[in-house]
N, C-alpha and C. Protein backbone atom coordinates (compact mmCIF):
# COMPACT_ATOMS: atom_id res chain seq x y z
N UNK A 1 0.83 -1.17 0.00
CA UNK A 1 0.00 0.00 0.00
C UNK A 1 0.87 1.23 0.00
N UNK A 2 0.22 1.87 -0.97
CA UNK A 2 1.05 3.47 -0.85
C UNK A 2 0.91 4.56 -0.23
N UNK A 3 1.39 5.63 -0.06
CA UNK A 3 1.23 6.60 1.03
C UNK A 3 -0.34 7.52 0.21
N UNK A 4 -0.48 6.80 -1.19
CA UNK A 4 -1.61 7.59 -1.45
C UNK A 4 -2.80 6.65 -0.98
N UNK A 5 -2.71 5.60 -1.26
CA UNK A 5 -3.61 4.74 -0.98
C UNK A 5 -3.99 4.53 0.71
N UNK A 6 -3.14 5.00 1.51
CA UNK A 6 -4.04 5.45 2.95
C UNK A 6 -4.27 6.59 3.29
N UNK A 7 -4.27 7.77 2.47
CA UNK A 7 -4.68 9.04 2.52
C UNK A 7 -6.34 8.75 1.91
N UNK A 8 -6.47 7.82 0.70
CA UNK A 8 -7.89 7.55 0.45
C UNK A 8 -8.45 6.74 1.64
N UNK A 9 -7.82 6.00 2.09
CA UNK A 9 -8.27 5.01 2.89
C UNK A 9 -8.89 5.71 4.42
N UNK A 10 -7.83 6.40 4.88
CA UNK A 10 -8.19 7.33 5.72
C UNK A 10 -9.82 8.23 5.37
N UNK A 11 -9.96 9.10 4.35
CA UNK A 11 -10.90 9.78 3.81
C UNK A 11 -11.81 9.00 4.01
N UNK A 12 -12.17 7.64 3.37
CA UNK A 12 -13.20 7.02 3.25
C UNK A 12 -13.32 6.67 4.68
N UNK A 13 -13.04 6.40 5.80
CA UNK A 13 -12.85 6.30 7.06
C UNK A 13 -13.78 7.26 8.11
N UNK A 14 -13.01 8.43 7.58
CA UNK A 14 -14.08 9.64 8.23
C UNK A 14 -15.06 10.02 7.67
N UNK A 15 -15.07 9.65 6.32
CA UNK A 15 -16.60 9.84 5.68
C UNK A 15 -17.85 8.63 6.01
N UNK A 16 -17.33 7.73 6.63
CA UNK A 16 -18.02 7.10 6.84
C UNK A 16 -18.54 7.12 8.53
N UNK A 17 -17.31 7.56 9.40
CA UNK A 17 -17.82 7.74 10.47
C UNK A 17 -18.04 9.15 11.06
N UNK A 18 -18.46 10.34 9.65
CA UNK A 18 -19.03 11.74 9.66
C UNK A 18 -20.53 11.31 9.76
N UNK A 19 -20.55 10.56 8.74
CA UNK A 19 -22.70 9.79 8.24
C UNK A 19 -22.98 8.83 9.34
N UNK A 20 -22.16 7.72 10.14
CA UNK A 20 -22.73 7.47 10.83
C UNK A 20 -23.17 8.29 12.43
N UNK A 21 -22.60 9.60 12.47
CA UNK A 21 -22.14 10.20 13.62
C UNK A 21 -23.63 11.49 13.24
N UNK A 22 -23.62 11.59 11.95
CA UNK A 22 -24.65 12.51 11.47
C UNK A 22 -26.15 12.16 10.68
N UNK A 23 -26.14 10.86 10.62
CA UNK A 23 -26.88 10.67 9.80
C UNK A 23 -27.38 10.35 8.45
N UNK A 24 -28.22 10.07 7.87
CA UNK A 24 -28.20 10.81 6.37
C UNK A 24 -28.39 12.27 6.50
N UNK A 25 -28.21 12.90 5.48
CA UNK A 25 -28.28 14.49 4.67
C UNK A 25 -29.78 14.65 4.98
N UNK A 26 -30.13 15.29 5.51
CA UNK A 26 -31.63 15.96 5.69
C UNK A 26 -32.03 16.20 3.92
N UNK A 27 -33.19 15.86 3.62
CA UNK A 27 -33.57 16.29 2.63
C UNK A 27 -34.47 18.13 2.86
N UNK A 28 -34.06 18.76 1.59
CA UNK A 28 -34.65 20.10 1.87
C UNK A 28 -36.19 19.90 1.75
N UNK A 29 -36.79 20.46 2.64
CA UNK A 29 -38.74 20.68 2.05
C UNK A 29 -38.84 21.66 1.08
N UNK A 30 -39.80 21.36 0.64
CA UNK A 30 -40.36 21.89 -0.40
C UNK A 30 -40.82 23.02 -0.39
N UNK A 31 -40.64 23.84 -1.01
CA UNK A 31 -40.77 25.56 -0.72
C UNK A 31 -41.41 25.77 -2.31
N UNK A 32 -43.52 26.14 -1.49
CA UNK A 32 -43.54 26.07 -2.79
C UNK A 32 -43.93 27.60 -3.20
N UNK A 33 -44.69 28.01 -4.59
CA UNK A 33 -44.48 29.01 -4.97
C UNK A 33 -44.91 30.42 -4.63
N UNK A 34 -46.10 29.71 -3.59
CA UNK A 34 -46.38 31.31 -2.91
C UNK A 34 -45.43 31.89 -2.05
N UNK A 35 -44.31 30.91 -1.45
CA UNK A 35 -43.67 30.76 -0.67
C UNK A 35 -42.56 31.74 -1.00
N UNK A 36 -41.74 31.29 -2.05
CA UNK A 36 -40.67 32.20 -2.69
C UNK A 36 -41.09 33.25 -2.82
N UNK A 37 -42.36 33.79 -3.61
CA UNK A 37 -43.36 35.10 -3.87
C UNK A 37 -43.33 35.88 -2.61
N UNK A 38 -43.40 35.55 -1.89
CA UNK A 38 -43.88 36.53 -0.42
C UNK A 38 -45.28 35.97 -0.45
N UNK A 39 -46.38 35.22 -1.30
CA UNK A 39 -47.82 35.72 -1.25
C UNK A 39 -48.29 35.07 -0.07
N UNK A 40 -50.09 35.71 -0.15
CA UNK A 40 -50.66 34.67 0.91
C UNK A 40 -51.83 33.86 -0.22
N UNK A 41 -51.95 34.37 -1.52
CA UNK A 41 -52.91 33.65 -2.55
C UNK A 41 -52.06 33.01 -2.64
N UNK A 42 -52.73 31.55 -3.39
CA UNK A 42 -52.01 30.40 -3.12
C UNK A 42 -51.58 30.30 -5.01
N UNK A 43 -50.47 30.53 -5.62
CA UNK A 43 -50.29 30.61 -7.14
C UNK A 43 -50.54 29.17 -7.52
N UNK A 44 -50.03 27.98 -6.99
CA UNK A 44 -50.63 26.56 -7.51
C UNK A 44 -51.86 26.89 -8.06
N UNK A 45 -53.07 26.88 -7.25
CA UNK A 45 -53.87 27.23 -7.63
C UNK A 45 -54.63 27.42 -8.60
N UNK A 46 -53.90 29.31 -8.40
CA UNK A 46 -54.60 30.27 -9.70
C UNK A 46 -54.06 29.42 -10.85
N UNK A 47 -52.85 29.21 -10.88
CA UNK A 47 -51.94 28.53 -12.24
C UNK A 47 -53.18 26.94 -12.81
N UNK A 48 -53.72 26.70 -12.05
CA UNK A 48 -54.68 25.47 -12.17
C UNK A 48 -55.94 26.00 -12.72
N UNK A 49 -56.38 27.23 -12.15
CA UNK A 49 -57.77 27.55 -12.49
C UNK A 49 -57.30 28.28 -14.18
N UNK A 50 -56.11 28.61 -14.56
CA UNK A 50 -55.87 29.19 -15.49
C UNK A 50 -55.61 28.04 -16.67
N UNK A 51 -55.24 27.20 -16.31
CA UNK A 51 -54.74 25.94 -17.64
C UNK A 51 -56.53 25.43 -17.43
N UNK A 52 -57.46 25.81 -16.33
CA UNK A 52 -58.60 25.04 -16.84
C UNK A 52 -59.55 25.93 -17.62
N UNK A 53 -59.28 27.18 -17.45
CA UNK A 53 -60.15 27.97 -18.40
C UNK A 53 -60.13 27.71 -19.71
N UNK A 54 -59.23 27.74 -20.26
CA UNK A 54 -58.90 26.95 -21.62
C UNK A 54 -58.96 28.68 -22.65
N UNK A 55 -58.54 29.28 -21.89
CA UNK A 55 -58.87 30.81 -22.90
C UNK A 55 -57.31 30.91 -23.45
N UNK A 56 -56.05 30.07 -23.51
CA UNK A 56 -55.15 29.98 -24.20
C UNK A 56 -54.48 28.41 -24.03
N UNK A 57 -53.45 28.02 -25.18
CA UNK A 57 -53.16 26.44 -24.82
C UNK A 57 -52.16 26.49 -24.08
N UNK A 58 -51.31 27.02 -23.96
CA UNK A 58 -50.41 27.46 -22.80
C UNK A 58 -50.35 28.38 -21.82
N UNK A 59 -49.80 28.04 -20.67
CA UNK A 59 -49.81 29.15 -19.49
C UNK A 59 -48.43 29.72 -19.30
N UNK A 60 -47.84 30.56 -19.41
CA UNK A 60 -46.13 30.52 -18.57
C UNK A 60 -46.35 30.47 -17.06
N UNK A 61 -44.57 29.92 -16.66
CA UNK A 61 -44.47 30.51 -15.70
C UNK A 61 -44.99 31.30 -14.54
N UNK A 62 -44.78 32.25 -15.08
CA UNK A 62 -45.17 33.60 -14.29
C UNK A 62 -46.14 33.99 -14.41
N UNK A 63 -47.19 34.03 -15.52
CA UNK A 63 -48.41 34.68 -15.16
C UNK A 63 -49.23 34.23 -14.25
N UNK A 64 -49.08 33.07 -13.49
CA UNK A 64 -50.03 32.58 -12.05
C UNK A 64 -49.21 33.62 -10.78
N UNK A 65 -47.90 33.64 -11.14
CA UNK A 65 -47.11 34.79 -10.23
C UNK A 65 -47.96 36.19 -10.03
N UNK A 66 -47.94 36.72 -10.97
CA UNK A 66 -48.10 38.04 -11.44
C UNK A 66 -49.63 37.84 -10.92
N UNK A 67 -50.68 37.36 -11.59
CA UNK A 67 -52.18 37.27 -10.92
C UNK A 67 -51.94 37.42 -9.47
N UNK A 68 -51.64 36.64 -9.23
CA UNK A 68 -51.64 36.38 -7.24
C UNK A 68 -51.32 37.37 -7.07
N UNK A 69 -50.25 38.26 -7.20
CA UNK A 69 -49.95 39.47 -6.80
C UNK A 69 -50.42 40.40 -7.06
N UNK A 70 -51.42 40.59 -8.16
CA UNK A 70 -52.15 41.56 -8.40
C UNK A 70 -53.71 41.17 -7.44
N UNK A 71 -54.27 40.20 -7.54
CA UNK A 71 -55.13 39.80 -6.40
C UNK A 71 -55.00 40.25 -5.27
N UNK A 72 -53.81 39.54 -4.42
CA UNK A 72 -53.14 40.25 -3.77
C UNK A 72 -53.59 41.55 -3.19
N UNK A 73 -53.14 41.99 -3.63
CA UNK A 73 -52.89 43.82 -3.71
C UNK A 73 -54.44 44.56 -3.81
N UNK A 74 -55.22 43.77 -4.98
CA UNK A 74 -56.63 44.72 -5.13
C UNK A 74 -57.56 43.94 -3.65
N UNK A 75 -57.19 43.01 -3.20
CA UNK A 75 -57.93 42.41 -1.68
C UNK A 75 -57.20 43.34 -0.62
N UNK A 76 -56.07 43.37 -0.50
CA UNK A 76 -55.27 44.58 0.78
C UNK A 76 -56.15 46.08 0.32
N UNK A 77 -56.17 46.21 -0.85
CA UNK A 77 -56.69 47.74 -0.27
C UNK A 77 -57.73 47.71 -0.33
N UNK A 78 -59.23 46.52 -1.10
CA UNK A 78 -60.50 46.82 -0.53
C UNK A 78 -60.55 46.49 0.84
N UNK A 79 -59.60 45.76 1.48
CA UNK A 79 -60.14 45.29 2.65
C UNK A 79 -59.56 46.07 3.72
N UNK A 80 -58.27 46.88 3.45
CA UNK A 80 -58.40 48.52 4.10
C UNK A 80 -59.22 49.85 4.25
N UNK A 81 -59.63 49.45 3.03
CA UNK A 81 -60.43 51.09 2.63
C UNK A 81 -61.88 50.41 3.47
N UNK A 82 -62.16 49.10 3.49
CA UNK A 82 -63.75 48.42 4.47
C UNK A 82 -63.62 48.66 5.69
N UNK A 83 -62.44 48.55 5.99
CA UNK A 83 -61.93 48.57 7.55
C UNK A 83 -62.05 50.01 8.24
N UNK A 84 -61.91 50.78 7.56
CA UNK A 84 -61.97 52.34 7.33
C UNK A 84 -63.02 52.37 7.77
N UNK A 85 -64.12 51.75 6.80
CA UNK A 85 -65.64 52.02 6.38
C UNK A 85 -66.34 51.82 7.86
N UNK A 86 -66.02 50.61 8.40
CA UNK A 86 -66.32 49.85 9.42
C UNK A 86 -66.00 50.53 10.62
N UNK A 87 -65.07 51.05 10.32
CA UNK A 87 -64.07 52.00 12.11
C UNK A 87 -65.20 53.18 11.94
N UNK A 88 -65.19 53.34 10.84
CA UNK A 88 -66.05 55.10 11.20
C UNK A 88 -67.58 54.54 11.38
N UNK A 89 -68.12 53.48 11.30
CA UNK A 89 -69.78 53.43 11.58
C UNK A 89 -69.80 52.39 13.34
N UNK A 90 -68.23 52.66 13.40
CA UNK A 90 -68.11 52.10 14.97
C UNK A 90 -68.51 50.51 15.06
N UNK A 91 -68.19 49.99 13.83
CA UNK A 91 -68.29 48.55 13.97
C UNK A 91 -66.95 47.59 14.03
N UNK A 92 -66.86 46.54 14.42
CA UNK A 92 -65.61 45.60 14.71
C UNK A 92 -65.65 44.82 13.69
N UNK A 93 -66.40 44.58 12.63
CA UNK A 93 -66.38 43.60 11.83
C UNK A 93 -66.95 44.03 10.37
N UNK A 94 -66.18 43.78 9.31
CA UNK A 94 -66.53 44.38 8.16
C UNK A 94 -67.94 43.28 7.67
N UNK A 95 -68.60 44.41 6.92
CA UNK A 95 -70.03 43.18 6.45
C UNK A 95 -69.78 43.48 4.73
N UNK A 96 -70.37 42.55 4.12
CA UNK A 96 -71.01 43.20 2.78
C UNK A 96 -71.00 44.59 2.43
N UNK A 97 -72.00 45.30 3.43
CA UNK A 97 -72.28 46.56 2.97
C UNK A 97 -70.99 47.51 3.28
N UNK A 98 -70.17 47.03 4.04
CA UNK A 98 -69.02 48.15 4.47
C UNK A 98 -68.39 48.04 2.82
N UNK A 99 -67.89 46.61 2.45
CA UNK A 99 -67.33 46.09 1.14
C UNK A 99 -67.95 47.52 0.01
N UNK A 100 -69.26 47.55 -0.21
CA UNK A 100 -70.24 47.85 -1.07
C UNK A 100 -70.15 49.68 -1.06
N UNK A 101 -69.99 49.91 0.36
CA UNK A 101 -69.91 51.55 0.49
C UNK A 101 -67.98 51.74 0.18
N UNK A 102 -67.29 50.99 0.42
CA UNK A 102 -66.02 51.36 -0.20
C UNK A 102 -65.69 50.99 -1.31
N UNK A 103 -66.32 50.50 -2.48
CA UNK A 103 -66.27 50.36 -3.88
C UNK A 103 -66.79 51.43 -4.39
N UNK A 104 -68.17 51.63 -4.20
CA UNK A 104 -68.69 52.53 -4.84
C UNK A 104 -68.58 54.39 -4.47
N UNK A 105 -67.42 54.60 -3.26
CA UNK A 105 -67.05 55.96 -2.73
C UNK A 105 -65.85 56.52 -3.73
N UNK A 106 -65.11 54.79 -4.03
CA UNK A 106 -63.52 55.26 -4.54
C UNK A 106 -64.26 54.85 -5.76
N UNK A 107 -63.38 55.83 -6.81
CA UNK A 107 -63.92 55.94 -8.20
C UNK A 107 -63.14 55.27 -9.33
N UNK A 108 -61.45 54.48 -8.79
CA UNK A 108 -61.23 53.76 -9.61
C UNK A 108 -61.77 52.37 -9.14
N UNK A 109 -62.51 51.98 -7.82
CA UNK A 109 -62.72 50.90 -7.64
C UNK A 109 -63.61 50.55 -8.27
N UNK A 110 -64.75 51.58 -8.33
CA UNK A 110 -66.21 51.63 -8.58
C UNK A 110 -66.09 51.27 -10.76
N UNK A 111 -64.97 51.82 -11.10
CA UNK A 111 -64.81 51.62 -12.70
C UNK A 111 -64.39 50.22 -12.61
N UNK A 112 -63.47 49.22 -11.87
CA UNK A 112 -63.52 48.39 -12.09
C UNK A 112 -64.37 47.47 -11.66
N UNK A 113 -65.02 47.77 -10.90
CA UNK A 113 -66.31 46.68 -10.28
C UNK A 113 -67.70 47.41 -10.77
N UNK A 114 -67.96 47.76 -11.41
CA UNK A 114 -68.81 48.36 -12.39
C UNK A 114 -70.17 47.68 -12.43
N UNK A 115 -69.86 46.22 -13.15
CA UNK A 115 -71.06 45.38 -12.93
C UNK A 115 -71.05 44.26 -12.13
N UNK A 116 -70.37 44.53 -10.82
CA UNK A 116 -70.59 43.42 -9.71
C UNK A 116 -71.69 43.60 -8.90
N UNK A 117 -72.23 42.41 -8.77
CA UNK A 117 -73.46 42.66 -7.60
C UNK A 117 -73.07 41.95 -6.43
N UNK A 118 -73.22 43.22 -5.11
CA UNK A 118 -72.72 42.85 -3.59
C UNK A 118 -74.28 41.99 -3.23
N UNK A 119 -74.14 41.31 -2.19
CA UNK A 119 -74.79 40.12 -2.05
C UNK A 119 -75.58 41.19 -0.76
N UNK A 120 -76.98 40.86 0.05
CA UNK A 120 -77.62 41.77 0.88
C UNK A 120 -77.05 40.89 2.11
């Protein structure tokens, strides 16, 4: 045996009693895509409800990204501007109608929800 051949021999030695001393390698979990995003909409999901619409044959990537985050974003500020609605009529809990009086006060909300009907 050569002086290289117990320098491997050695190596394989402590690599073997590093794994038995440690284990196997933890596998990483799964980090999935709302996850990386920051979101709290869930992009699996939207990306699912979008390949089932069938309004194109492909989806990318990113446009289940980009939705969620635009969702996102238009739910944070109706559900600020309700909260608003709700603090000033001295209530603790947003209803329908708080929803209904802060769409139709703000005037770009009211252009995009145009023909939605709030439920009584």
């Amino acid at each position: 045996m050569g002086a290289r051949d117990v320098g491997i021999n050695r190596r394989i030695i402590l690599c073997i009693r590093v794994r038995l001393f440690y284990g196997k390698p933890k596998a990483s979990k799964s980090v999935s895509r709302s996850q990386k995003a920051g979101l709290q909409f869930l992009v699996g999901r939207i990306a699912r409800f979008l390949k089932a619409c069938k309004n194109a044959e492909r989806v990318g990537a990113g446009a289940p990204v980009y939705l969620s985050v635009v969702l996102e974003y238009l739910a944070a500020e109706v559900l600020e501007l309700a909260g608003n609605v709700a603090r000033d009529n001295t209530k603790n809990h947003i209803v329908p109608r708080h929803i209904q009086l802060t769409v139709r006060n703000d005037e770009e909300l009211s252009r995009l929800l145009c023909g939605f009907h709030f439920p009584n």
